[in-house]
N, C-alpha and C. Protein backbone atom coordinates (compact mmCIF):
# COMPACT_ATOMS: atom_id res chain seq x y z
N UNK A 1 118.36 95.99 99.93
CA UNK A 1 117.75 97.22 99.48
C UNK A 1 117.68 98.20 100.64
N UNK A 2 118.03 99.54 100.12
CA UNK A 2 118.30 100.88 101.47
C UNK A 2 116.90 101.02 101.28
N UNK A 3 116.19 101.22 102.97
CA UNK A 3 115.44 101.95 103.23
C UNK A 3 114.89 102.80 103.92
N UNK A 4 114.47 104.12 103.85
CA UNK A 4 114.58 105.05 104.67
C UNK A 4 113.06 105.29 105.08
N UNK A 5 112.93 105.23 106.25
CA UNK A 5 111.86 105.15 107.19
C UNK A 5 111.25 106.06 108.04
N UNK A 6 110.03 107.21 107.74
CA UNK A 6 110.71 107.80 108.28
C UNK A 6 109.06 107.55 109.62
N UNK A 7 109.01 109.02 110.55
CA UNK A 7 108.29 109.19 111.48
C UNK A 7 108.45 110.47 112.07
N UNK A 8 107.05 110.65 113.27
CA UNK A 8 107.09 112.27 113.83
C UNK A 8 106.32 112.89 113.43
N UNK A 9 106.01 112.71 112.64
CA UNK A 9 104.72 114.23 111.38
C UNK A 9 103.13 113.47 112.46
N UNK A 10 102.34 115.26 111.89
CA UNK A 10 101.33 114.62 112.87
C UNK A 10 100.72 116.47 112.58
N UNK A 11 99.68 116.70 113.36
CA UNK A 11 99.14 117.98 113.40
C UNK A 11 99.12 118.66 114.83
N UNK A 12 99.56 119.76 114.75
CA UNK A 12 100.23 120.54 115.80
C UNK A 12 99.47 122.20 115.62
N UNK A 13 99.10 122.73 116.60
CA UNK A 13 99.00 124.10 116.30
C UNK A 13 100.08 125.30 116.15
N UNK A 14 99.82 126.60 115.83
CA UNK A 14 100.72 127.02 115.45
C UNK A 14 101.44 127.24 116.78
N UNK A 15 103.30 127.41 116.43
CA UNK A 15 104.04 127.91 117.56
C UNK A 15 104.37 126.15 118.14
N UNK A 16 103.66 125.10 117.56
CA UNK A 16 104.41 123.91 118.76
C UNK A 16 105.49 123.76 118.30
N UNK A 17 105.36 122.68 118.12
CA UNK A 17 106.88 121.49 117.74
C UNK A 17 106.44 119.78 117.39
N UNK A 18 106.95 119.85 116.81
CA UNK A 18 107.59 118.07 116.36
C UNK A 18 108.63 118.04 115.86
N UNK A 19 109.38 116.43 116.15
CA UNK A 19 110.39 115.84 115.87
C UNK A 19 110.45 114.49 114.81
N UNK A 20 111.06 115.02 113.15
CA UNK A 20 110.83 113.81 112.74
C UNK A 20 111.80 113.07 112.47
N UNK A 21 111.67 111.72 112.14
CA UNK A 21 113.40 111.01 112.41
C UNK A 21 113.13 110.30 110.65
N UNK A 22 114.10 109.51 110.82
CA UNK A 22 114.39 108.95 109.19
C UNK A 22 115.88 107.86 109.72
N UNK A 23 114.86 106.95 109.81
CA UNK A 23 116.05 105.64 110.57
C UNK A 23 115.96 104.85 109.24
N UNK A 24 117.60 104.28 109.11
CA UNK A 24 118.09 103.28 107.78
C UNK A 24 119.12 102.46 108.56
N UNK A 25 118.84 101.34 107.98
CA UNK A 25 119.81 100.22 108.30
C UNK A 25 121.35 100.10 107.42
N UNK A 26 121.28 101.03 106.39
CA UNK A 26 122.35 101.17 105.59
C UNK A 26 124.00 101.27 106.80
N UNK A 27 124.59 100.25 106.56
CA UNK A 27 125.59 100.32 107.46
C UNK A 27 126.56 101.67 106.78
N UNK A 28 126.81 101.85 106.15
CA UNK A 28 127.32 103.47 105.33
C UNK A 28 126.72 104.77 105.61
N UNK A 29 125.65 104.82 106.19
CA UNK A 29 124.61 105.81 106.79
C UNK A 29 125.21 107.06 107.03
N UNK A 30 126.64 106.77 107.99
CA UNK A 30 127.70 107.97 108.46
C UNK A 30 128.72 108.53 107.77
N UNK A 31 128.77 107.88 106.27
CA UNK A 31 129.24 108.18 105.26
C UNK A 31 129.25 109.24 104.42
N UNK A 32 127.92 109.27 104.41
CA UNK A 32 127.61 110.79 103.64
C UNK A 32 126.59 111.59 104.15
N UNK A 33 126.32 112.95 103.48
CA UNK A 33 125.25 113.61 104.07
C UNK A 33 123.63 113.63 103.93
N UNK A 34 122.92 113.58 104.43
CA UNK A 34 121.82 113.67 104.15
C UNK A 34 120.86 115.21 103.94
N UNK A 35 119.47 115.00 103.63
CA UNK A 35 119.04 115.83 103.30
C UNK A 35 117.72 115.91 104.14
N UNK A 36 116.60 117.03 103.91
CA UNK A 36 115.27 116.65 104.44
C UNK A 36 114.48 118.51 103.57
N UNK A 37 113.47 117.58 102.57
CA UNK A 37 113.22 118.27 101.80
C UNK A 37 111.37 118.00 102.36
N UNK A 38 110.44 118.93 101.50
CA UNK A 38 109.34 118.75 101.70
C UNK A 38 108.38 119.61 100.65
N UNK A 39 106.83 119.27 100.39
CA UNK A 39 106.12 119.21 99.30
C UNK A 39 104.71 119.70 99.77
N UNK A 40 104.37 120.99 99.86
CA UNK A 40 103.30 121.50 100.33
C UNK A 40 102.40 121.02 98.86
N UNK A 41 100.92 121.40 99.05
CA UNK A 41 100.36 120.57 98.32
C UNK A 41 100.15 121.43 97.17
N UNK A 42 99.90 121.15 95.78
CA UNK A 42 100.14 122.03 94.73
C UNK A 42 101.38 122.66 94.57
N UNK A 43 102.44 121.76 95.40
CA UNK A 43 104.02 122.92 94.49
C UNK A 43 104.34 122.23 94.99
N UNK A 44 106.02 122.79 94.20
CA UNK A 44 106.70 121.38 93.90
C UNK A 44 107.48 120.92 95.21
N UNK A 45 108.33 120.01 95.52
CA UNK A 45 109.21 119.54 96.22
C UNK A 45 110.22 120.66 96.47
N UNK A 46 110.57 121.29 97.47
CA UNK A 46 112.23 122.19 98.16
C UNK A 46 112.39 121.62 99.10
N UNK A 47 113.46 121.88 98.99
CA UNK A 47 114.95 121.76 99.83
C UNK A 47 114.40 122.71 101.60
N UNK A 48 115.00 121.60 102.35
CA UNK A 48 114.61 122.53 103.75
C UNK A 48 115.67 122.10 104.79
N UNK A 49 116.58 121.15 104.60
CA UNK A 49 118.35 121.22 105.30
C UNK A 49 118.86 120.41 104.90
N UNK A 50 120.15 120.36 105.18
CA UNK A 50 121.27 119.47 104.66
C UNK A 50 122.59 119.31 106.03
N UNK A 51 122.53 118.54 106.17
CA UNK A 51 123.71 117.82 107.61
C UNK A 51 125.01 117.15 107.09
N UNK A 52 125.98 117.66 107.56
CA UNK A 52 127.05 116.90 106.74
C UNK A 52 126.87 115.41 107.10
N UNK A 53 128.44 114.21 106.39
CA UNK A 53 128.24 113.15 107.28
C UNK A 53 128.55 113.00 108.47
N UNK A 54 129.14 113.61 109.31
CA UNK A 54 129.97 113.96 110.17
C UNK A 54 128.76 114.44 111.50
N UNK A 55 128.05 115.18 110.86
CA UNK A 55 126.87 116.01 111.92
C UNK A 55 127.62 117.62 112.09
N UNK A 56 128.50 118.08 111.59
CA UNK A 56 129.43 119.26 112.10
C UNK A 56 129.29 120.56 111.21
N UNK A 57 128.51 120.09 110.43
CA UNK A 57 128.21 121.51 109.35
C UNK A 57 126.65 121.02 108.93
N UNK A 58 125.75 122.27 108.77
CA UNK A 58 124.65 121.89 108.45
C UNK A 58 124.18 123.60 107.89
N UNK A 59 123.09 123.21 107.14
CA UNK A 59 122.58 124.13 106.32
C UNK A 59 121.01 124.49 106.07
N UNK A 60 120.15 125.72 105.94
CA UNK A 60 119.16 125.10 106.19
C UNK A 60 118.54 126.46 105.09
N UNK A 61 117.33 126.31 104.46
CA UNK A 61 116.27 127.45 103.87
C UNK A 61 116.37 128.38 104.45
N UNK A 62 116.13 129.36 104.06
CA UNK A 62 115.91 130.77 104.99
C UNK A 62 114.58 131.18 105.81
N UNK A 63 113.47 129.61 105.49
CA UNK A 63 112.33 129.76 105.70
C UNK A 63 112.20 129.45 107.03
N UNK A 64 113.09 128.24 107.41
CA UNK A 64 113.29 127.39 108.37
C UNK A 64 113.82 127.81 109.08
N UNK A 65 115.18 128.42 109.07
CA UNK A 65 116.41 129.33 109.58
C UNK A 65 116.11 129.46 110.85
N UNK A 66 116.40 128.78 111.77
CA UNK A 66 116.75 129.65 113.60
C UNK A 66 115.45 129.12 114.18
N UNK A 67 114.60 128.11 113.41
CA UNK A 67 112.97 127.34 114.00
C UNK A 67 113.42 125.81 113.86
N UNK A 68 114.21 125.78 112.96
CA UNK A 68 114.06 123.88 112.46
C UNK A 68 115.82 123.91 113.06
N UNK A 69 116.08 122.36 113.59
CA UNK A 69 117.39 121.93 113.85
C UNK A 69 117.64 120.54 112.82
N UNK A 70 118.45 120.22 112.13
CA UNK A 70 118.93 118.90 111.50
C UNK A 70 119.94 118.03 112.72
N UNK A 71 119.70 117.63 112.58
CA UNK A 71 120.64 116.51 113.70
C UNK A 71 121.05 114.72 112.49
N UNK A 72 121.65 114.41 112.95
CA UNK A 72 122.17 112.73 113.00
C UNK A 72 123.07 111.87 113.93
N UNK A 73 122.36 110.73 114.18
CA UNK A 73 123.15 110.17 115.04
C UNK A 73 123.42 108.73 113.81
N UNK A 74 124.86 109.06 113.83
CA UNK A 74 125.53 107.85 112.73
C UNK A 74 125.92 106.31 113.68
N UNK A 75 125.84 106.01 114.67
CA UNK A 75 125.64 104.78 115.87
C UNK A 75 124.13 104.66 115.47
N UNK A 76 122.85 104.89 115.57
CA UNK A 76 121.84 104.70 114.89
C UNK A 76 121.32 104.43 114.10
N UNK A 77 122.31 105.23 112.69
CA UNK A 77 121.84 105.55 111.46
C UNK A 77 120.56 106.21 111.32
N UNK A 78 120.12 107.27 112.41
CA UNK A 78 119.20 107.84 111.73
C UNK A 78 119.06 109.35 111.92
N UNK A 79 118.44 109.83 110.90
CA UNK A 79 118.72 110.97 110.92
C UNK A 79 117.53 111.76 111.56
N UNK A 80 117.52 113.29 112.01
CA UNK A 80 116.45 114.35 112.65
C UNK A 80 116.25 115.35 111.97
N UNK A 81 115.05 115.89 112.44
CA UNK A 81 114.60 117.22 112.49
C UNK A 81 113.66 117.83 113.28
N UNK A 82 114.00 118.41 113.90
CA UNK A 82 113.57 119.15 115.06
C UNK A 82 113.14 120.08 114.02
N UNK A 83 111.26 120.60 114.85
CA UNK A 83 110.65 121.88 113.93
C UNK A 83 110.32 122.29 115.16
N UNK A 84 110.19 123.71 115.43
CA UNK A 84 110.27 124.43 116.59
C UNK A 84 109.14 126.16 116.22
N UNK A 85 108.33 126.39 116.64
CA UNK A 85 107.69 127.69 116.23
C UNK A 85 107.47 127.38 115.09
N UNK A 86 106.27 126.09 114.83
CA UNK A 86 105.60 125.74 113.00
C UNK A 86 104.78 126.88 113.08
N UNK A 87 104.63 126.98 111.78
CA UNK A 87 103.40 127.67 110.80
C UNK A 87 102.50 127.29 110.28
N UNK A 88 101.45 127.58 109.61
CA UNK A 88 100.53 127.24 108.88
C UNK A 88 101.43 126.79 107.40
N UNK A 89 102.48 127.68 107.49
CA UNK A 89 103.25 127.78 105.53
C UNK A 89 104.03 126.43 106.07
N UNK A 90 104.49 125.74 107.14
CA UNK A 90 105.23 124.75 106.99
C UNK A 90 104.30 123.48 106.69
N UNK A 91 102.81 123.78 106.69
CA UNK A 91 102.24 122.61 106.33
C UNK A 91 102.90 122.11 105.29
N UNK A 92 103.10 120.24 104.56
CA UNK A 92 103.57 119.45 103.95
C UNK A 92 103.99 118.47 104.21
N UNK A 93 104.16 117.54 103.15
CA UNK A 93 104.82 115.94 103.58
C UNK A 93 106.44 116.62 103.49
N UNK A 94 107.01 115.77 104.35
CA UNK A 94 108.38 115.85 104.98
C UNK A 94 108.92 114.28 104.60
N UNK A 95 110.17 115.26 103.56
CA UNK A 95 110.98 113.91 103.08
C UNK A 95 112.53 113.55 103.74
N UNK A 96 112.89 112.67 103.94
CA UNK A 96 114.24 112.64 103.72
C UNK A 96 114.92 111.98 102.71
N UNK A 97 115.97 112.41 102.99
CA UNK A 97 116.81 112.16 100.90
C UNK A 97 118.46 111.81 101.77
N UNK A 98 118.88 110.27 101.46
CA UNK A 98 120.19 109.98 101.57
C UNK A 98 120.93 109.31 100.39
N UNK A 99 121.84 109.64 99.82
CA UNK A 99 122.52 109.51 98.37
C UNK A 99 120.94 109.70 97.67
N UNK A 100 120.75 108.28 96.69
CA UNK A 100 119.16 108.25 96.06
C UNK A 100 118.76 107.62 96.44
N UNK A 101 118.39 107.66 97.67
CA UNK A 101 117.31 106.86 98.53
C UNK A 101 116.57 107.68 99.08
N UNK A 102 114.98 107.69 99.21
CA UNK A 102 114.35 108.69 99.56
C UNK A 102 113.46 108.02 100.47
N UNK A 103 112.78 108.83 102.10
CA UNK A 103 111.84 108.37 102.55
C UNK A 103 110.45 108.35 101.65
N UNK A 104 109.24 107.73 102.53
CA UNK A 104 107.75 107.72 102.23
C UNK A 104 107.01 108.76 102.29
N UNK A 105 108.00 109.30 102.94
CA UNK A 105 106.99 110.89 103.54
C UNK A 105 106.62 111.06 104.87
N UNK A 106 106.12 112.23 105.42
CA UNK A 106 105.47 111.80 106.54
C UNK A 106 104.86 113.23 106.63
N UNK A 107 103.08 113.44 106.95
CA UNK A 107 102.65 114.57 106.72
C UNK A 107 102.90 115.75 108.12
N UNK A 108 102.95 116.59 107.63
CA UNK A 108 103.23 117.64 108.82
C UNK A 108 101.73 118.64 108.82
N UNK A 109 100.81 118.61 109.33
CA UNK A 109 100.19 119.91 109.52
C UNK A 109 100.02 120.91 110.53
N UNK A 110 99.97 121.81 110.22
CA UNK A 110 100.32 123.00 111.16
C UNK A 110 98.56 124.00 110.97
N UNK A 111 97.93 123.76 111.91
CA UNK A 111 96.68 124.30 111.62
C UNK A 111 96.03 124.45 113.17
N UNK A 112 95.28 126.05 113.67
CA UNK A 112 94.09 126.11 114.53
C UNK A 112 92.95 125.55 114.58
């Protein structure tokens, strides 16, 4: 059974940073692309990047855009996200999503 694991979330004031990872033992890991979506509280689940399998094309919200980095290291199998200049609006649990396998979550708050 795939499972995606993740870590990093934690409470930060505004303007820091954290790094969260999403390590799987899935030997196919470098196969395809992954995702990393997240769920502020009272609304629903979005989309917040997408990494090819490769690591060479990546995509991200417009919310996130030029603050958050996606990374993967496929020798690992696990995947990143670098958050850089958080907000209060990036508060939420932070998912990652590989084929249909989804992490546990991991909470992010961003608060003075």
């Amino acid at each position: 059974q795939v499972q995606l694991v993740e870590s990093g979330g934690g409470l930060v004031h505004p303007g820091g940073s954290l790094r969260l990872s999403c390590a799987t033992s899935a030997s196919t890991f470098g196969y395809y692309g992954m995702f990393w979506y997240r769920q502020a509280p009272g609304k629903e689940r979005e989309w917040v990047a997408t990494i090819s399998a490769a690591g060479n094309w990546t995509n991200y919200d417009n919310s996130v855009k030029g603050r958050f980095t996606i990374s993967r290291d496929n020798i690992k199998s696990t995947g990143y996200l670098q958050m850089n200049d958080l907000k209060p609006e990036d508060t939420a649990v932070y998912y990652c999503n590989w084929l249909q396998f989804w992490g546990q979550g991991t909470q992010v708050t961003v608060s003075s």
